[in-house]
N, C-alpha and C. Protein backbone atom coordinates (compact mmCIF):
# COMPACT_ATOMS: atom_id res chain seq x y z
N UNK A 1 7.68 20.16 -16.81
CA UNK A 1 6.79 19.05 -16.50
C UNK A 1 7.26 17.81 -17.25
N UNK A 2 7.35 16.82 -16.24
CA UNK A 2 7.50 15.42 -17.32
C UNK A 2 6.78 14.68 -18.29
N UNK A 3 7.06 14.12 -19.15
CA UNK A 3 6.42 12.90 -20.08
C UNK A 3 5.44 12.50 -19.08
N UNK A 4 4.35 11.94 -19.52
CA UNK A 4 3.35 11.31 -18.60
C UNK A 4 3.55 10.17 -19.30
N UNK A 5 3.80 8.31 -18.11
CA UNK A 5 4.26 7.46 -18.59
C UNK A 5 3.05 6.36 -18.52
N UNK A 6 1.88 5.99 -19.25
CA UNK A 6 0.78 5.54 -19.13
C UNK A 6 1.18 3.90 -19.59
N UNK A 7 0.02 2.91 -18.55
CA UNK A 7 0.30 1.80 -18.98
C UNK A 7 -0.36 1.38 -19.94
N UNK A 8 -0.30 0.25 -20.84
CA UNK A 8 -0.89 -0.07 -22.26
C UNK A 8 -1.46 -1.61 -22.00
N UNK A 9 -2.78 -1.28 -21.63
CA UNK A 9 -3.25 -2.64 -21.20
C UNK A 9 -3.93 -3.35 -22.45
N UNK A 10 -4.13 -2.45 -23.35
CA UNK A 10 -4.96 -3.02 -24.41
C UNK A 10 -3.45 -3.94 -25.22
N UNK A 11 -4.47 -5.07 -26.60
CA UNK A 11 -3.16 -5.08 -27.19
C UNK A 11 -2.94 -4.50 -28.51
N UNK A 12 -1.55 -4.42 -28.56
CA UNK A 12 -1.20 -3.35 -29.34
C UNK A 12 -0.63 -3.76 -30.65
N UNK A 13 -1.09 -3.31 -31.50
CA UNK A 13 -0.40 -3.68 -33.21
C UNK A 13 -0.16 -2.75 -34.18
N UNK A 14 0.14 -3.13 -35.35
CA UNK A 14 0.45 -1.66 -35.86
C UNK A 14 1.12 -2.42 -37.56
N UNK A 15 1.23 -1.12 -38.29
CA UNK A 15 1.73 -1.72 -39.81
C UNK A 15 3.27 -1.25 -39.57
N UNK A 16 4.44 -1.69 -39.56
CA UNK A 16 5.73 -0.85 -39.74
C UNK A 16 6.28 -0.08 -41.11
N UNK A 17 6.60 1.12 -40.54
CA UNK A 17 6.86 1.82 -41.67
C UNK A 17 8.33 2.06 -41.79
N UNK A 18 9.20 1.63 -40.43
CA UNK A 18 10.59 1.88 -40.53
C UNK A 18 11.12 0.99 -39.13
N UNK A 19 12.38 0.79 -39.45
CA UNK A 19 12.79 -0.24 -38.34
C UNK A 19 14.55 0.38 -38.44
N UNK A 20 14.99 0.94 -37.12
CA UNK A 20 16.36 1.56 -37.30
C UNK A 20 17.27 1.54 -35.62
N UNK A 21 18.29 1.61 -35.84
CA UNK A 21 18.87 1.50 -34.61
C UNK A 21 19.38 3.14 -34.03
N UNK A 22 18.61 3.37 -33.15
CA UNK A 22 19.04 5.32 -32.86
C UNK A 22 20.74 5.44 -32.06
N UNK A 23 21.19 6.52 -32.25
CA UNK A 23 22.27 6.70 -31.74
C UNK A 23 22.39 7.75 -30.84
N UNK A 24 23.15 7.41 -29.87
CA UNK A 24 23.19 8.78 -28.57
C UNK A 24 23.04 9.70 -28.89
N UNK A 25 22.73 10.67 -28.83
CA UNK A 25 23.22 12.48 -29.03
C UNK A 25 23.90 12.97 -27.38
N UNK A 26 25.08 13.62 -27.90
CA UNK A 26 25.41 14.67 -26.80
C UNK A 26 25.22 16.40 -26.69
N UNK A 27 25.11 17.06 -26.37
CA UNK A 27 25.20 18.04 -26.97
C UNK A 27 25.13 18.38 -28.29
N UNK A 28 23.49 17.95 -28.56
CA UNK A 28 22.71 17.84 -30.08
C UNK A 28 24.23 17.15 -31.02
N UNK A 29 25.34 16.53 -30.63
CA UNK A 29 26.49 15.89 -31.46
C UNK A 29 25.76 14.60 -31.52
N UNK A 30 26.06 13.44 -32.32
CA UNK A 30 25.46 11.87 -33.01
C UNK A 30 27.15 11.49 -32.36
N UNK A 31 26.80 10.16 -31.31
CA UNK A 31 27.71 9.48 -30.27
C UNK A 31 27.71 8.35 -31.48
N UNK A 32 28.97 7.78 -30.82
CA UNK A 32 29.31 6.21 -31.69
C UNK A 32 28.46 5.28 -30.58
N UNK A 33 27.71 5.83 -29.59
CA UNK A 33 27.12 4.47 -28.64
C UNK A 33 25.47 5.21 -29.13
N UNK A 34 25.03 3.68 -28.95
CA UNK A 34 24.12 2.95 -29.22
C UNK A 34 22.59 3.95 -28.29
N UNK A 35 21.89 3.73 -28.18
CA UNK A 35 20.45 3.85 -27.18
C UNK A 35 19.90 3.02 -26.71
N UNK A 36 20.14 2.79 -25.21
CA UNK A 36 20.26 1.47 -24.71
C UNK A 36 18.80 2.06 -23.83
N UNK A 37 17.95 0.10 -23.50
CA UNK A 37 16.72 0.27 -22.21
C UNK A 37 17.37 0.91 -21.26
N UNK A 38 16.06 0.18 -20.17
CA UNK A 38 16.51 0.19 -19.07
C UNK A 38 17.82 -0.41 -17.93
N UNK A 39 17.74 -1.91 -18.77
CA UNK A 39 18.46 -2.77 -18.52
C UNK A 39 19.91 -2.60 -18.92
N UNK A 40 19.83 -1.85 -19.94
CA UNK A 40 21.66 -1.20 -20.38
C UNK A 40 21.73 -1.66 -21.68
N UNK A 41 20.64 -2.80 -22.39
CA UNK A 41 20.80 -3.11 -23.53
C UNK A 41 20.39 -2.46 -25.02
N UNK A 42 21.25 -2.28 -26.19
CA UNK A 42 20.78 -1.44 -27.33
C UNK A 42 19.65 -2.23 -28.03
N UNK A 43 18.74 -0.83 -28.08
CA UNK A 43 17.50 -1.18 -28.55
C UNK A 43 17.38 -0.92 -29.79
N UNK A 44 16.56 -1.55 -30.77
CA UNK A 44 15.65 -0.76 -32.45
C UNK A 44 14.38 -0.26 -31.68
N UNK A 45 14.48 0.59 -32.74
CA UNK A 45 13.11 1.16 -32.47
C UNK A 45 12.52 1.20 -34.05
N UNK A 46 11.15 1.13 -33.91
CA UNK A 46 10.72 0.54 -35.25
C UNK A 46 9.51 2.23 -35.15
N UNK A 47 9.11 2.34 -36.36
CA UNK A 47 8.21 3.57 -36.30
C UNK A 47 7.13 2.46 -36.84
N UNK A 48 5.67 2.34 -36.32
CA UNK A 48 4.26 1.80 -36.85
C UNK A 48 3.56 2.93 -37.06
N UNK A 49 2.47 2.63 -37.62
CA UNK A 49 1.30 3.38 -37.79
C UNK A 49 -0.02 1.93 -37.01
N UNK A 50 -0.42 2.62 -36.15
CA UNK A 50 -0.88 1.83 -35.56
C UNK A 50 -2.29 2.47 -34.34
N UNK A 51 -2.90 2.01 -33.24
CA UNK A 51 -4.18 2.32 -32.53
C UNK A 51 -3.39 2.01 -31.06
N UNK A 52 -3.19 3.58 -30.29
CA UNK A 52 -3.10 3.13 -29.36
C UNK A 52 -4.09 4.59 -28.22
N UNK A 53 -4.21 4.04 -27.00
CA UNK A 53 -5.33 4.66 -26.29
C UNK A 53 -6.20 5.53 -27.06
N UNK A 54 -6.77 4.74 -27.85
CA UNK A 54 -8.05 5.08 -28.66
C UNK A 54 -7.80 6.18 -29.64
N UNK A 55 -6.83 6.26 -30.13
CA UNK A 55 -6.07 7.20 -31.50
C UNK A 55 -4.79 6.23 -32.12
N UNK A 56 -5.71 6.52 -33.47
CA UNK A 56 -5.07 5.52 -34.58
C UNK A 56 -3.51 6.96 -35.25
N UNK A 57 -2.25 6.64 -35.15
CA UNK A 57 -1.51 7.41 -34.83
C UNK A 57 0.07 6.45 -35.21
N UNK A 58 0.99 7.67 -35.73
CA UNK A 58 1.70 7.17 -35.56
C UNK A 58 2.91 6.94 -34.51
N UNK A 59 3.27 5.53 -34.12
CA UNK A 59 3.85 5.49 -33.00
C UNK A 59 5.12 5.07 -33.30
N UNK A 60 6.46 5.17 -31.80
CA UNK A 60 7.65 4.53 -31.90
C UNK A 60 7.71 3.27 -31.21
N UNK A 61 8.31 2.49 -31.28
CA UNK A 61 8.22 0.93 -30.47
C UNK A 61 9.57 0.97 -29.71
N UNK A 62 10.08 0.87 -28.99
CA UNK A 62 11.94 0.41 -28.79
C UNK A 62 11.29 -0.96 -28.46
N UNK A 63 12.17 -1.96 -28.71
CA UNK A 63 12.79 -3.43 -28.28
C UNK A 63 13.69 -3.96 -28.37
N UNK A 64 14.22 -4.59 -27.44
CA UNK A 64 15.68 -5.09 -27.96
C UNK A 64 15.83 -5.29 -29.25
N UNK A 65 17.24 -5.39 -29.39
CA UNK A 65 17.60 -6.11 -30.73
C UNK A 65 17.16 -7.18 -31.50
N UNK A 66 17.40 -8.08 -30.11
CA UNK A 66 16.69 -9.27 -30.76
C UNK A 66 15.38 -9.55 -30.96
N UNK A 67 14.71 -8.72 -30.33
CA UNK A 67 13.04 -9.04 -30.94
C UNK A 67 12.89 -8.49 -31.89
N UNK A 68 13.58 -7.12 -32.56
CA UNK A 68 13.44 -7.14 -33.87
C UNK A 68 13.78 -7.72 -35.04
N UNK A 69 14.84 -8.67 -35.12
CA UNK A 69 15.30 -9.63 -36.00
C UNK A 69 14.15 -10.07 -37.03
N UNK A 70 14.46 -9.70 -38.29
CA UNK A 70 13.09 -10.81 -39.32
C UNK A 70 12.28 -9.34 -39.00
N UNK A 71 11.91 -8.30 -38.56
CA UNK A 71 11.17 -7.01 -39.03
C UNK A 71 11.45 -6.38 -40.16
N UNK A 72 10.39 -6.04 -40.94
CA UNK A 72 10.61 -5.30 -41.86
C UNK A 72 9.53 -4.22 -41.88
N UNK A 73 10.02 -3.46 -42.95
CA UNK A 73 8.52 -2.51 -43.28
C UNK A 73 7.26 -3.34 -44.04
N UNK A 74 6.53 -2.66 -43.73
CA UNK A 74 5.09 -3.24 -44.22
C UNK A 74 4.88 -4.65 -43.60
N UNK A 75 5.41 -4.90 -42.34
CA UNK A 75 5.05 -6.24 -41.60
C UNK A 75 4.05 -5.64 -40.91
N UNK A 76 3.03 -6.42 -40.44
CA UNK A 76 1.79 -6.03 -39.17
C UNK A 76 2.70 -6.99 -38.26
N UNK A 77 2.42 -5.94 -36.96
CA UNK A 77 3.31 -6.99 -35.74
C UNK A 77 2.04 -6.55 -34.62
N UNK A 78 2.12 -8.10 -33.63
CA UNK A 78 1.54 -7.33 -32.42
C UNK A 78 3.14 -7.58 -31.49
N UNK A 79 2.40 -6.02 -30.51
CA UNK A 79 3.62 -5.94 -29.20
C UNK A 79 3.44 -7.05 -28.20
N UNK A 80 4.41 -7.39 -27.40
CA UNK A 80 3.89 -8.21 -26.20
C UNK A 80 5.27 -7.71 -25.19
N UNK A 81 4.97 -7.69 -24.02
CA UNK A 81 5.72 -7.64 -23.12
C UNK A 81 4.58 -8.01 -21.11
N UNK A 82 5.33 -7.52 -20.80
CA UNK A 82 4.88 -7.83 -19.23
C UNK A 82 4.74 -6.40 -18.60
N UNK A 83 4.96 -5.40 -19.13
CA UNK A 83 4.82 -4.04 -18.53
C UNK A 83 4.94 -2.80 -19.76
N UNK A 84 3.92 -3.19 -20.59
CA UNK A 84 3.88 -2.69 -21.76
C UNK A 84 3.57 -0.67 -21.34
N UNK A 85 4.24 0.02 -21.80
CA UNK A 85 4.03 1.09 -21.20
C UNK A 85 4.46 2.42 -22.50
N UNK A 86 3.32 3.32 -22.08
CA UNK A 86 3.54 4.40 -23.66
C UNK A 86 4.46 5.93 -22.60
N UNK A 87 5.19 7.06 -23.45
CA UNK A 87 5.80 8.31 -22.73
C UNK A 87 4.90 8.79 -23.65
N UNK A 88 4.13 9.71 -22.94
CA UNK A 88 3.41 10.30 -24.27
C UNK A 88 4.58 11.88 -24.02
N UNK A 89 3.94 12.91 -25.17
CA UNK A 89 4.79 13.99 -25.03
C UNK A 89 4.12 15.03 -26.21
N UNK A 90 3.79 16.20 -26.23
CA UNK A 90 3.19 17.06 -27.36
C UNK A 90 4.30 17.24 -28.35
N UNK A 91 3.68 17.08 -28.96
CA UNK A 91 4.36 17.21 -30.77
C UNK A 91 3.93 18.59 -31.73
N UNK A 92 4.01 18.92 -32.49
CA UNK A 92 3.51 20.08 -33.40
C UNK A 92 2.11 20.03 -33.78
N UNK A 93 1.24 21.12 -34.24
CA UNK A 93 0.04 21.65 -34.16
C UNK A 93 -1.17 20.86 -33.18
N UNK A 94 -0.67 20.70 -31.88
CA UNK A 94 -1.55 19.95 -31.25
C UNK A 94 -1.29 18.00 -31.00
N UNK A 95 -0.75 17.62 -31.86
CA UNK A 95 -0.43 15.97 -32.06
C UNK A 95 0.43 15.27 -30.29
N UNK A 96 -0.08 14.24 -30.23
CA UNK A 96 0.52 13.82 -29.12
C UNK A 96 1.26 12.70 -29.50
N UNK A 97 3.12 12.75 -29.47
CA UNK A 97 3.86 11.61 -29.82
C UNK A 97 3.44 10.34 -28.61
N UNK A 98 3.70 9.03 -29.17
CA UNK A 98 3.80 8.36 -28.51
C UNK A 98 5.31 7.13 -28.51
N UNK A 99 5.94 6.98 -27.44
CA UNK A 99 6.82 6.06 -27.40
C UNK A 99 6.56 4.58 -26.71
N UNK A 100 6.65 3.35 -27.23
CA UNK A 100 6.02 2.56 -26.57
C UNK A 100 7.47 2.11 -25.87
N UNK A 101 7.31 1.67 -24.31
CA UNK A 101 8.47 1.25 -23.92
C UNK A 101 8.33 0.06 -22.95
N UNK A 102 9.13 -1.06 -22.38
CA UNK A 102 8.54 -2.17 -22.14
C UNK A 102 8.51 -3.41 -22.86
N UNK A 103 8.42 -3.19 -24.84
CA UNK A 103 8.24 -4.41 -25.46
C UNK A 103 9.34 -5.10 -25.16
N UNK A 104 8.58 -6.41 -25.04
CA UNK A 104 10.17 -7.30 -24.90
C UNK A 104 10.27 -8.77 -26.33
N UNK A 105 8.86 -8.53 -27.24
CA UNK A 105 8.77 -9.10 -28.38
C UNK A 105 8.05 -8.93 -29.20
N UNK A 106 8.03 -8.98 -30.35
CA UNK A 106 7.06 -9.11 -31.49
C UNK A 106 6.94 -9.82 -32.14
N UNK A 107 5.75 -10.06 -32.71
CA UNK A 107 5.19 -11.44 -33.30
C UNK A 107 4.20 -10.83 -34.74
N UNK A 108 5.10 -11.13 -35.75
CA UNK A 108 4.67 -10.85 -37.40
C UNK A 108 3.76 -11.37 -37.33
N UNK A 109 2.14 -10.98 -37.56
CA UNK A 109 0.82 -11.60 -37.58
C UNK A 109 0.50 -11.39 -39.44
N UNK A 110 0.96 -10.23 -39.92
CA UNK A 110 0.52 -10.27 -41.05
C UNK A 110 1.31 -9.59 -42.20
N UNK A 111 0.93 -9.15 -43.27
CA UNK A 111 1.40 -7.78 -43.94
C UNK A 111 0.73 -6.68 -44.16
N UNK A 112 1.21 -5.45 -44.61
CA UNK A 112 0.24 -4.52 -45.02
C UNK A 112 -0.55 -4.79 -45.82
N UNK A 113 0.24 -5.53 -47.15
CA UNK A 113 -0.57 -6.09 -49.01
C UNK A 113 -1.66 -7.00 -48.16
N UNK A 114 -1.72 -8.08 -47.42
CA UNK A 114 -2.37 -8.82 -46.83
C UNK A 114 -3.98 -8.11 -46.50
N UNK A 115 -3.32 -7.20 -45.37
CA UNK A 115 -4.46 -6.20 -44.69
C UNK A 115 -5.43 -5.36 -45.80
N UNK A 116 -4.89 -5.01 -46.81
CA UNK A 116 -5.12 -4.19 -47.59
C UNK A 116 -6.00 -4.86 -48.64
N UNK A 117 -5.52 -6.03 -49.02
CA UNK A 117 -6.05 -7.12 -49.76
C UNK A 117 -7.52 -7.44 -49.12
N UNK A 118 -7.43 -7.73 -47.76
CA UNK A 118 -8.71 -8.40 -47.50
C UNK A 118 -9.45 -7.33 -47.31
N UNK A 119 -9.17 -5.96 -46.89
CA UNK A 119 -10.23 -4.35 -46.75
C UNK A 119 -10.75 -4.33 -47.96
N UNK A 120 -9.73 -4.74 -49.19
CA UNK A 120 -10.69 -4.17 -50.87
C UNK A 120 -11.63 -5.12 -51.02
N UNK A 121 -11.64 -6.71 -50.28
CA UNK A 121 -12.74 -7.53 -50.55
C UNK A 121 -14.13 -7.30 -49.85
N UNK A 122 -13.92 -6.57 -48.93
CA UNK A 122 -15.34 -6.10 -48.05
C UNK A 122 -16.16 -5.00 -48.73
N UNK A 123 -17.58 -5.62 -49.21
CA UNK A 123 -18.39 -4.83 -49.89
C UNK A 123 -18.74 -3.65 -48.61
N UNK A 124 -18.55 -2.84 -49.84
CA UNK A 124 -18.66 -0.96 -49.00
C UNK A 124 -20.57 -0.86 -49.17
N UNK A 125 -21.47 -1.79 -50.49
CA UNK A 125 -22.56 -1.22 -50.21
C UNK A 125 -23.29 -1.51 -48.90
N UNK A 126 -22.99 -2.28 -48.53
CA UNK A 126 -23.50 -2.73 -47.20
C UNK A 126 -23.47 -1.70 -46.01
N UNK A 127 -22.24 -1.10 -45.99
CA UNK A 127 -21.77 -0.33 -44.69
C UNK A 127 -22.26 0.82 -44.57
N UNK A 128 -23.05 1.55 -45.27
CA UNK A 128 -23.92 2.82 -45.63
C UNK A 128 -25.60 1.91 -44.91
N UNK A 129 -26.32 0.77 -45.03
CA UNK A 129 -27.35 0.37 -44.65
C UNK A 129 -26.81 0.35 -43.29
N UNK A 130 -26.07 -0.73 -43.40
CA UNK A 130 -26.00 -1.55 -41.96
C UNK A 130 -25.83 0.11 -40.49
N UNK A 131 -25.17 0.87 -41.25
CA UNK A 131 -24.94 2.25 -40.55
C UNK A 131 -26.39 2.73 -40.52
N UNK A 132 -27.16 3.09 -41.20
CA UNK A 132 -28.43 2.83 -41.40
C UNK A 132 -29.43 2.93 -40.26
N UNK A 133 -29.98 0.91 -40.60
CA UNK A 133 -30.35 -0.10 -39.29
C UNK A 133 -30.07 0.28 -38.21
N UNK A 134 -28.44 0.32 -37.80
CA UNK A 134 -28.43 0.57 -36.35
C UNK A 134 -28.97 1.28 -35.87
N UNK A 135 -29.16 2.96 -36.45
CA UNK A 135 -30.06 4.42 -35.88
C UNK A 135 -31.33 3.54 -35.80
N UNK A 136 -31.87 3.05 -36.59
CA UNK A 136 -33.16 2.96 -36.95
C UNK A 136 -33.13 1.88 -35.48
N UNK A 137 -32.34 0.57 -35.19
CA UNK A 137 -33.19 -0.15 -33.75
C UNK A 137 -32.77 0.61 -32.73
């Protein structure tokens, strides 16, 4: 049975945890050529931790080369493309990998220290009431 190839209408972001260029395999052997799209061009593929069809998860990105330029780890990026599209595929004890395929750019919105920074400023006593209230209206 094949990958089921779902489209990604929501938008998509994520923290990067790795950014690398993959290389062919032949016969489980590592090729001197590249892993090219659709189009024939070599892609990075970046690993995020990121929310996609409603599971916060970790995902793979491919994009050209050049939209990864200036990526690093611990950048927050959102995806953008015109036919943004995930391969999903089962992974070990149940987990469903996801590959995002389609990006044709990314756009550094933040950092992790950033993200992380402004989560430790949000008072936690609140979020136990306000959880609360809501049952209660």
């Amino acid at each position: 049975m094949a990958n089921p190839i779902i489209p990604i209408t929501e938008p998509l972001t994520g923290v990067v945890t790795r950014v690398f260029q993959p290389w062919a395999y032949v016969d489980g052997k590592k090729t001197d050529k590249r892993v090219v799209d659709e189009q024939g061009h070599p892609i990075t593929r970046l690993r995020v931790f990121g929310r996609i069809l409603g599971a916060s998860q970790e995902i793979t990105i491919d994009v050209p080369d050049h939209a990864a330029e200036g990526v690093a780890p611990e950048d927050a990026v959102l995806v953008a493309g015109s036919s943004i599209r995930a391969s999903l595929r089962g992974g070990d004890f149940g987990a469903v990998e996801a590959t995002v395929l389609g990006a044709e750019a990314l756009k550094i919105v933040s950092t992790a220290e950033q993200l992380f920074s402004s989560l430790a400023k949000v008072p936690t006593s609140g979020a136990s009431s306000s959880a609360s209230s809501s049952k209660e209206s």
